[in-house]
N, C-alpha and C. Protein backbone atom coordinates (compact mmCIF):
# COMPACT_ATOMS: atom_id res chain seq x y z
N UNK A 1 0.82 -1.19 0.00
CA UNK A 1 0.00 0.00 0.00
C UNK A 1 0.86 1.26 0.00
N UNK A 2 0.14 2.27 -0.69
CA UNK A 2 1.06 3.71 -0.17
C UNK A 2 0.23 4.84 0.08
N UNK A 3 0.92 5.76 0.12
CA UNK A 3 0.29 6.92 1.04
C UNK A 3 -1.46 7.06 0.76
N UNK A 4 -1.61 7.02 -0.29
CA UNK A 4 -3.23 7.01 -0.40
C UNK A 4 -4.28 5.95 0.12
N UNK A 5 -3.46 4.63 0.91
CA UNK A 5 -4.26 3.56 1.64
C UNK A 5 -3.83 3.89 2.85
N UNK A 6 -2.73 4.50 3.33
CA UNK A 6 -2.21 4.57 4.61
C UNK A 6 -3.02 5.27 5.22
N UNK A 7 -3.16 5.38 7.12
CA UNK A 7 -3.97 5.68 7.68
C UNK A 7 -2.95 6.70 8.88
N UNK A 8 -3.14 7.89 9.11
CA UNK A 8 -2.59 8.69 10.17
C UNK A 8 -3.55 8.97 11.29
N UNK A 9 -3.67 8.30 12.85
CA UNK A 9 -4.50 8.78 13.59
C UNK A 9 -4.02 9.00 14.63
N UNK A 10 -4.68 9.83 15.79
CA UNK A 10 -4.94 11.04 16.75
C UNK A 10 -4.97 10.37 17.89
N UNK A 11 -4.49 10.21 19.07
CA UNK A 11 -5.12 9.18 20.32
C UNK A 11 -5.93 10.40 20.59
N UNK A 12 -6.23 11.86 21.15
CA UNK A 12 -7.28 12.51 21.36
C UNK A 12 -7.87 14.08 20.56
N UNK A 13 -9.04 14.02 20.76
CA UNK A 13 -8.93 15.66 20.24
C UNK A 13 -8.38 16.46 20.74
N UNK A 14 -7.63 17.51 19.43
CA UNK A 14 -6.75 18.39 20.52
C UNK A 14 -7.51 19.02 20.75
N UNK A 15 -7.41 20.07 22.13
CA UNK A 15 -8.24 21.38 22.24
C UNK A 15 -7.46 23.12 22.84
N UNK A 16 -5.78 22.62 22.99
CA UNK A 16 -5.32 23.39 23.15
C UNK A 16 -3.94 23.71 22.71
N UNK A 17 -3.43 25.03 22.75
CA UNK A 17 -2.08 25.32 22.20
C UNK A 17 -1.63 26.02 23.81
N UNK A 18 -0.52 25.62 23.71
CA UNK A 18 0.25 24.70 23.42
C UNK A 18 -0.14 22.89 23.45
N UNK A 19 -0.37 22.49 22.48
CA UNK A 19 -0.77 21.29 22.02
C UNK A 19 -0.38 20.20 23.34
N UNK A 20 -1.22 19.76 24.34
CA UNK A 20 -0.92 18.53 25.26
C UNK A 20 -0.36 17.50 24.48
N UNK A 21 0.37 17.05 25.62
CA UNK A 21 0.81 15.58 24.79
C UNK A 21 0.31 14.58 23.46
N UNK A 22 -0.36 14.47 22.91
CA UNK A 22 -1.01 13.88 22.28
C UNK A 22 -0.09 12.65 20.97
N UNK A 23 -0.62 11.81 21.19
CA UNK A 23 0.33 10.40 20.40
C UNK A 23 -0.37 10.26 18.93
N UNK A 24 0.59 10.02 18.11
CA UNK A 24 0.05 9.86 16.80
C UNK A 24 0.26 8.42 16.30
N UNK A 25 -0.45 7.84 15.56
CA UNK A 25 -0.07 6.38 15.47
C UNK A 25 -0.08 6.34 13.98
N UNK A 26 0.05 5.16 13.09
CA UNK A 26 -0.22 5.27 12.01
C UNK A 26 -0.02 3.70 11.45
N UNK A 27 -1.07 3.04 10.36
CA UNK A 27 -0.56 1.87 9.89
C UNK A 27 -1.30 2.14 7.85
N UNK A 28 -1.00 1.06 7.56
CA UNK A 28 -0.40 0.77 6.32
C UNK A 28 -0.07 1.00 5.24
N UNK A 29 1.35 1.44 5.49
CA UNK A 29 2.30 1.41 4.63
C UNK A 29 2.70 0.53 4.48
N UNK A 30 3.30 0.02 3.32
CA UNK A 30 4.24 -1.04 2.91
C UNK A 30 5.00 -1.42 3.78
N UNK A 31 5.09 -2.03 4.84
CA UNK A 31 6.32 -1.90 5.91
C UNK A 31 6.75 -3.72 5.83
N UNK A 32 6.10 -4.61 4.56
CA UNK A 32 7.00 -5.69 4.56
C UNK A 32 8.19 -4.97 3.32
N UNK A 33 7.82 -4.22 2.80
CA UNK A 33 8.82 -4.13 1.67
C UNK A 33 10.06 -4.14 2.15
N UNK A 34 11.20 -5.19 1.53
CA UNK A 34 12.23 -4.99 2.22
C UNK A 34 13.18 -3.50 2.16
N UNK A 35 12.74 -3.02 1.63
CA UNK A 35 13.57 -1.71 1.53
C UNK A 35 13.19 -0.46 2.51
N UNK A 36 11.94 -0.43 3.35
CA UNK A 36 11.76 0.42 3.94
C UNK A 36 12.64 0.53 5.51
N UNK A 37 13.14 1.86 5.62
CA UNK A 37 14.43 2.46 6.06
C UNK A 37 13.70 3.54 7.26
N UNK A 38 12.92 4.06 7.33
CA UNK A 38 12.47 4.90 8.62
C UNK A 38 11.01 5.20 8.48
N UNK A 39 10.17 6.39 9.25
CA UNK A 39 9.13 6.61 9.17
C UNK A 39 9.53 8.43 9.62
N UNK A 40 9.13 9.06 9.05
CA UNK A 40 9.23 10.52 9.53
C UNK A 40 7.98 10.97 9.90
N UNK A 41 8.05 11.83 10.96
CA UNK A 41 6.29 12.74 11.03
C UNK A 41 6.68 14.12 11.40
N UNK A 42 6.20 14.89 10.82
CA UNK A 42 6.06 16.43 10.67
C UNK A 42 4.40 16.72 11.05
N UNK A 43 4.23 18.46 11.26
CA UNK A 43 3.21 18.91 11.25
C UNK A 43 3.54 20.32 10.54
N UNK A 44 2.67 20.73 9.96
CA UNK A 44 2.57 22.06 9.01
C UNK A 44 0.82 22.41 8.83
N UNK A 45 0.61 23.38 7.72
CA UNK A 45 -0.22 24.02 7.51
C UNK A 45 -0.83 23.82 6.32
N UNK A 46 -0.34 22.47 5.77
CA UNK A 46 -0.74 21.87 4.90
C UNK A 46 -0.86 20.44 4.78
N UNK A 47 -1.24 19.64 4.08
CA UNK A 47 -0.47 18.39 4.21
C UNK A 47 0.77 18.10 3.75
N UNK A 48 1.34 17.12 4.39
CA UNK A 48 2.80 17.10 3.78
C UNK A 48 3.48 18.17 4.14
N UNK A 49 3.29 19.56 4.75
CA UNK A 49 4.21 19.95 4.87
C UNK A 49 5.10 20.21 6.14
N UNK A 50 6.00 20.72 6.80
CA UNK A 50 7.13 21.07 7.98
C UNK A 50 7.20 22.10 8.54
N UNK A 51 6.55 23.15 8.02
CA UNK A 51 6.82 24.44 8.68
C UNK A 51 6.26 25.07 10.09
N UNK A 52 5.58 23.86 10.89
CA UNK A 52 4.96 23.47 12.28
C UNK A 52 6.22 23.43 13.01
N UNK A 53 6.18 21.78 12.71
CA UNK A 53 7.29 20.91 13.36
C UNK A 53 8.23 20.32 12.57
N UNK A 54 9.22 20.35 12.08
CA UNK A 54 10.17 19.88 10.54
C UNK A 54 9.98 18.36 10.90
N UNK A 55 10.74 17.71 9.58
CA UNK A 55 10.13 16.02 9.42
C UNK A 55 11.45 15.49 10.73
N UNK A 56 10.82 14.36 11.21
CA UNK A 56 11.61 14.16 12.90
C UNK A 56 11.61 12.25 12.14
N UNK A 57 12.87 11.98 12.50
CA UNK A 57 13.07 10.34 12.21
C UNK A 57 12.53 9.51 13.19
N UNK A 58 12.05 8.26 13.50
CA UNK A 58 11.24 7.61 14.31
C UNK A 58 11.76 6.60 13.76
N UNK A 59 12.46 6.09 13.67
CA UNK A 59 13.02 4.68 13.05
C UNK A 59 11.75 3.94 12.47
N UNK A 60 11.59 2.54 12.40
CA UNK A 60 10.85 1.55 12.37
C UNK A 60 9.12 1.68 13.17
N UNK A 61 9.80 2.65 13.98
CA UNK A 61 8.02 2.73 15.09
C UNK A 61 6.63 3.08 14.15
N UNK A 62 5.89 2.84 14.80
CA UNK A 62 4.68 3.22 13.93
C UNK A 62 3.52 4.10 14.71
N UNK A 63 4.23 4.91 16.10
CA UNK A 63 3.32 5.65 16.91
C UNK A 63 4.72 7.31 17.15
N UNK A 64 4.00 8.48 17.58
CA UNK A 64 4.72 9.13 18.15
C UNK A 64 3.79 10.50 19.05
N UNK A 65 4.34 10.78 20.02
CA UNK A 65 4.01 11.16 21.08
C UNK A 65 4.33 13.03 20.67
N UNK A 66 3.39 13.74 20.39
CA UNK A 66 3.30 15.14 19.63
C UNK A 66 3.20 16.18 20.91
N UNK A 67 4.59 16.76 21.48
CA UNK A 67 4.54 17.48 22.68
C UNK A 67 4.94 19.02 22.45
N UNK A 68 4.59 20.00 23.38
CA UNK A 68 4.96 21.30 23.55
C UNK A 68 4.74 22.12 21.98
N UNK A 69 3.89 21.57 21.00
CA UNK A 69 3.92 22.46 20.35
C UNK A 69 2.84 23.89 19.98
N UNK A 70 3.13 25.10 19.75
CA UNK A 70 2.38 25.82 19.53
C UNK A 70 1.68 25.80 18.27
N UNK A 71 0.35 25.94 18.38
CA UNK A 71 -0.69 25.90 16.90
C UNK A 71 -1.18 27.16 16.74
N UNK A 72 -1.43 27.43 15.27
CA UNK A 72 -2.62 28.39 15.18
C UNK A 72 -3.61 28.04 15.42
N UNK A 73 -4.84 29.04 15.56
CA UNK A 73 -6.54 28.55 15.70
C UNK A 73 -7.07 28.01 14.31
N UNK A 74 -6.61 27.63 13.53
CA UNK A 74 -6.81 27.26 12.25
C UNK A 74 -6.43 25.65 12.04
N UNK A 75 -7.31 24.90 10.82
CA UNK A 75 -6.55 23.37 10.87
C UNK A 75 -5.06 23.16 10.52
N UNK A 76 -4.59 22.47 11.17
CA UNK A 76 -3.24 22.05 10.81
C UNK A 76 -3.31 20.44 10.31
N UNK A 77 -1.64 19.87 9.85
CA UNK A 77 -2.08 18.39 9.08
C UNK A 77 -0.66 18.09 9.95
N UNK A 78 -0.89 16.61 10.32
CA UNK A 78 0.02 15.67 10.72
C UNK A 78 0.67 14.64 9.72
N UNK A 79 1.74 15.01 9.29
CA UNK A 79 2.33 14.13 8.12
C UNK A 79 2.93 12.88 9.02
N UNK A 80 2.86 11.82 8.20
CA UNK A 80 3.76 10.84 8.55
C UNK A 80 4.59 10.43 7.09
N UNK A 81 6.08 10.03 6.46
CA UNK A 81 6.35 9.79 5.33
C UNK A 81 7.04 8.36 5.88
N UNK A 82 7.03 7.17 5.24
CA UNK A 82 7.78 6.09 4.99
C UNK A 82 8.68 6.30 3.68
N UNK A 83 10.08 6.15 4.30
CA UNK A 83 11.14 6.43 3.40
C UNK A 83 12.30 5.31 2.68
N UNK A 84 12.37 4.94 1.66
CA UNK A 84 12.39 4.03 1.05
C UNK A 84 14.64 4.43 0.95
N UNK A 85 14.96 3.47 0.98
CA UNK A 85 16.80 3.77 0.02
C UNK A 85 16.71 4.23 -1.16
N UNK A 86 15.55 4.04 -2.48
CA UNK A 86 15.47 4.81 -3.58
C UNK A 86 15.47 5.81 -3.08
N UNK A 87 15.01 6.66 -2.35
CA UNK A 87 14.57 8.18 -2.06
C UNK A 87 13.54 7.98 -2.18
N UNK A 88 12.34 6.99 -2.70
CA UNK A 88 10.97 6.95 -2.69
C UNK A 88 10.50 7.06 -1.46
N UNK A 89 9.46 7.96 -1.78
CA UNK A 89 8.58 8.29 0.10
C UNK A 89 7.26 8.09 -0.08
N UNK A 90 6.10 7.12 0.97
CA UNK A 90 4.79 7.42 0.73
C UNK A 90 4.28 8.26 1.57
N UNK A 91 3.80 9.29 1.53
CA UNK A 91 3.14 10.40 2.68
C UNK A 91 1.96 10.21 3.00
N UNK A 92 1.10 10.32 3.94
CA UNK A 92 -0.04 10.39 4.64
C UNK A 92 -0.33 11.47 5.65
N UNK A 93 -1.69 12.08 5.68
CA UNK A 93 -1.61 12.96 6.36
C UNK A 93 -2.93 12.81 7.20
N UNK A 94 -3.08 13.73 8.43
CA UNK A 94 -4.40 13.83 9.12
C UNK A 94 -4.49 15.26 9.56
N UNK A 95 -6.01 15.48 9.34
CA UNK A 95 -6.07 17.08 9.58
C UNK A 95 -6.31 17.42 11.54
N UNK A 96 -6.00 18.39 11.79
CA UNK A 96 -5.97 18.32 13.36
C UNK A 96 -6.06 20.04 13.62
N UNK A 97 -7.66 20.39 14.26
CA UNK A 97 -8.48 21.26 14.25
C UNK A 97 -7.90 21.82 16.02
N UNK A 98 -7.64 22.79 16.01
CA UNK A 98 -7.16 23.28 17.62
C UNK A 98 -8.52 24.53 17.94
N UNK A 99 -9.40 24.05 18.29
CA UNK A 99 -10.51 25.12 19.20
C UNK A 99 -10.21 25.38 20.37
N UNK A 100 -10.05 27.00 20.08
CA UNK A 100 -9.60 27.79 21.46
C UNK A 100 -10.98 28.54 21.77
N UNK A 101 -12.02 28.34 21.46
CA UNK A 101 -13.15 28.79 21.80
C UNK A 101 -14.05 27.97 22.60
N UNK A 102 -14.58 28.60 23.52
CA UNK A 102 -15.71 27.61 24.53
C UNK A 102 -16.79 27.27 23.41
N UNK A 103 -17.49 26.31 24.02
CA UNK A 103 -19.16 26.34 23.61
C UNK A 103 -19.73 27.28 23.83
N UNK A 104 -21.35 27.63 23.14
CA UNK A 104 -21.98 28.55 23.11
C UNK A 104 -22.68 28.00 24.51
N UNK A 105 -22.86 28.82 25.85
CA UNK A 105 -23.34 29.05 26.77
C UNK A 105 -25.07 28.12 26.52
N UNK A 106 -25.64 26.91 27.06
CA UNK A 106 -27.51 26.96 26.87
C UNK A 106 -27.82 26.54 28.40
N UNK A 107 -29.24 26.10 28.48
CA UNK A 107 -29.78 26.60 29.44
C UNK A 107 -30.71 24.98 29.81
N UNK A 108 -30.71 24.96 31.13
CA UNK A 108 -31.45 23.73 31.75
C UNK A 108 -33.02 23.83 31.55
N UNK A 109 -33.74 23.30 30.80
CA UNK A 109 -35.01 23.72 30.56
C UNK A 109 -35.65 22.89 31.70
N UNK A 110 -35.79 21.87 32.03
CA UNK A 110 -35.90 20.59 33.22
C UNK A 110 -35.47 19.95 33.96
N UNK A 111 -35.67 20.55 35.43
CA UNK A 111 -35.26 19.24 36.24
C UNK A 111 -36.34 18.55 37.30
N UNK A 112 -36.50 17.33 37.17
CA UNK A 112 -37.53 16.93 37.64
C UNK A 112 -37.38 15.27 38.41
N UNK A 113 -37.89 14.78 38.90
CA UNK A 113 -37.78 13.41 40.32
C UNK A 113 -39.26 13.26 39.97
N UNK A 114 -39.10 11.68 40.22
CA UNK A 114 -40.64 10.85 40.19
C UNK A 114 -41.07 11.17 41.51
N UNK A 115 -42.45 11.36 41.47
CA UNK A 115 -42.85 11.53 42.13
C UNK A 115 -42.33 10.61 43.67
N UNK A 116 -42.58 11.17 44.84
CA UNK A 116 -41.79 10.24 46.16
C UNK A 116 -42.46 10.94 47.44
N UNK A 117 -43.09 10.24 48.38
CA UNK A 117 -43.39 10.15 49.38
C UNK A 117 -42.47 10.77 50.21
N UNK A 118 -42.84 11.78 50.91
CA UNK A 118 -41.83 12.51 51.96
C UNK A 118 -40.44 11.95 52.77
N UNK A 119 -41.17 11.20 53.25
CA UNK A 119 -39.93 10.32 53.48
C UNK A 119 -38.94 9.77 53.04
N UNK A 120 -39.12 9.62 51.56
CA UNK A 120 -37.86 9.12 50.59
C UNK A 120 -37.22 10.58 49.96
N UNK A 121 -37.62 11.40 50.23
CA UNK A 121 -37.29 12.78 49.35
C UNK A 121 -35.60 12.58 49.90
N UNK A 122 -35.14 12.21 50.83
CA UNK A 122 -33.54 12.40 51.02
C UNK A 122 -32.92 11.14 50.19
N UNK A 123 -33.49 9.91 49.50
CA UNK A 123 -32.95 9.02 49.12
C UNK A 123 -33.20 9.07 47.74
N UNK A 124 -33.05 9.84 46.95
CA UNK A 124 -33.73 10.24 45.39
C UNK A 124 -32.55 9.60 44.96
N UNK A 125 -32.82 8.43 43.90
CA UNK A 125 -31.81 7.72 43.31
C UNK A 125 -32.14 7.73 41.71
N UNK A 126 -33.16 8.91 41.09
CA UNK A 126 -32.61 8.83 39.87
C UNK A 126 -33.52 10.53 39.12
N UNK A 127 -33.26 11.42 38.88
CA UNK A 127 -33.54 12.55 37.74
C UNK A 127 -33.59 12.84 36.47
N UNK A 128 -34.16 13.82 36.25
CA UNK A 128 -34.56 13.78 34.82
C UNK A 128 -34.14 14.88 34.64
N UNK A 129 -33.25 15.13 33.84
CA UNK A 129 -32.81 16.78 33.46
C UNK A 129 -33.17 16.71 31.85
N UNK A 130 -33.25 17.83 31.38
CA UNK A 130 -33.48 18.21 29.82
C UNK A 130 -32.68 19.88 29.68
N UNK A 131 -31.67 19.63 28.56
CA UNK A 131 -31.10 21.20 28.02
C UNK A 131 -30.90 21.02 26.40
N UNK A 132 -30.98 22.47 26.58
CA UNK A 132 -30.56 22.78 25.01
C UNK A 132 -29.84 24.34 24.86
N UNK A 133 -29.22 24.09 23.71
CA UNK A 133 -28.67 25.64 23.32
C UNK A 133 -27.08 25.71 22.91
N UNK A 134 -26.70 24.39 23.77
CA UNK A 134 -25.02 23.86 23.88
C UNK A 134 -24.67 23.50 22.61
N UNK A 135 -23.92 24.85 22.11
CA UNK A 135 -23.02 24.60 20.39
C UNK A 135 -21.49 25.18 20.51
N UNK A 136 -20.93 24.62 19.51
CA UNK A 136 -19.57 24.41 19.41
C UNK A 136 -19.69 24.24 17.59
N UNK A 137 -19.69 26.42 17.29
CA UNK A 137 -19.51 26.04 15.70
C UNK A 137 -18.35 25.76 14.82
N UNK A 138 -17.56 25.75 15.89
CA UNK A 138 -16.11 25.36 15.32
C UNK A 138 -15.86 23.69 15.34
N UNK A 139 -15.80 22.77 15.76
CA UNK A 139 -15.75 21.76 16.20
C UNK A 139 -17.14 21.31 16.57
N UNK A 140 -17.41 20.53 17.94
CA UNK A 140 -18.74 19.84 18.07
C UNK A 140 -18.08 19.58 19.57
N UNK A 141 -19.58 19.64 20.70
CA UNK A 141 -19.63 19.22 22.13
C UNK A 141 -19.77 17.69 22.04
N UNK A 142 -18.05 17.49 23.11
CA UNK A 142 -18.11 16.02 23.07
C UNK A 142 -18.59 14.85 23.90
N UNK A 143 -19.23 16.45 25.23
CA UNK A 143 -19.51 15.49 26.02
C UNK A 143 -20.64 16.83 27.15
N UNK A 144 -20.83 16.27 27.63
CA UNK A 144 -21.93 17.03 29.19
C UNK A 144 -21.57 16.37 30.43
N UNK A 145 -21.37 17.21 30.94
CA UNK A 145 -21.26 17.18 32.64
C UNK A 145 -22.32 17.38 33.01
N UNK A 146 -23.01 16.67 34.12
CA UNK A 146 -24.07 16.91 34.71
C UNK A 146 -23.93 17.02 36.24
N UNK A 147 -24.14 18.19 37.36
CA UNK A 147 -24.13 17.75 38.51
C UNK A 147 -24.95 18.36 39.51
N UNK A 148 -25.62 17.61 40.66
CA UNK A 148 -26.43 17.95 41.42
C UNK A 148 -26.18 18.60 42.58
């Protein structure tokens, strides 16, 4: 396979600059071919390109651990290249979105308990909440906290 079957992925969404730790993994490339010689990964402002983070050697590995770097608020691409002794390279890339913006602020429309006999009112073991309004037009909300 080459760069157009190969796969570049993310262990999490990023959400901040300076970019947290975040590990990059990647599989198939040709990696029975006997000629393949390293794996490089860069980040830039394009695909394929370095002007992020320049191309960094990783020998044989097929994961790498993406630390301390600063992003713009704009998408950036995670290159990985498998580099051949011809000089032949297959490149792969993944796009990687940095939102420095909160969600849009919404609002608890419901909170409500089955009905309960006075006496159980201190042992309430289950609620019903309902909201809306919670957007994220840059990206998407990945999750809700809920607490009582």
């Amino acid at each position: 396979p080459g760069a157009a079957e190969a796969g570049v992925r993310l262990s999490r969404a990023a959400a901040l600059s300076p970019l947290p730790a975040t590990e990059v993994t990647w599989s198939g490339f040709d990696v029975f071919a006997p000629a393949l010689v390293e794996y490089l990964v860069a980040v830039g402002r394009q695909p394929g390109h370095a002007d992020l983070m320049t191309w960094t050697a990783v020998g044989n590995r097929t994961d790498y651990v993406l630390t301390n770097l600063t992003l713009p608020a704009a998408p950036v691409w995670v290159s990985v290249k498998a580099q051949y002794p011809s000089l032949h390279a297959s490149t792969s890339s993944c796009r990687l979105l940095i939102d420095s913006s909160p969600p849009i602020p919404g609002t608890v429309q419901r909170l409500t308990r089955p009905p309960l006999a006075p006496q159980c009112a201190a042992n309430v073991s289950a609620l019903e909440v309902q909201w809306s309004g919670f957007e994220d037009s840059v990206s998407f909300v990945a999750s809700y906290d809920v607490a009582v």
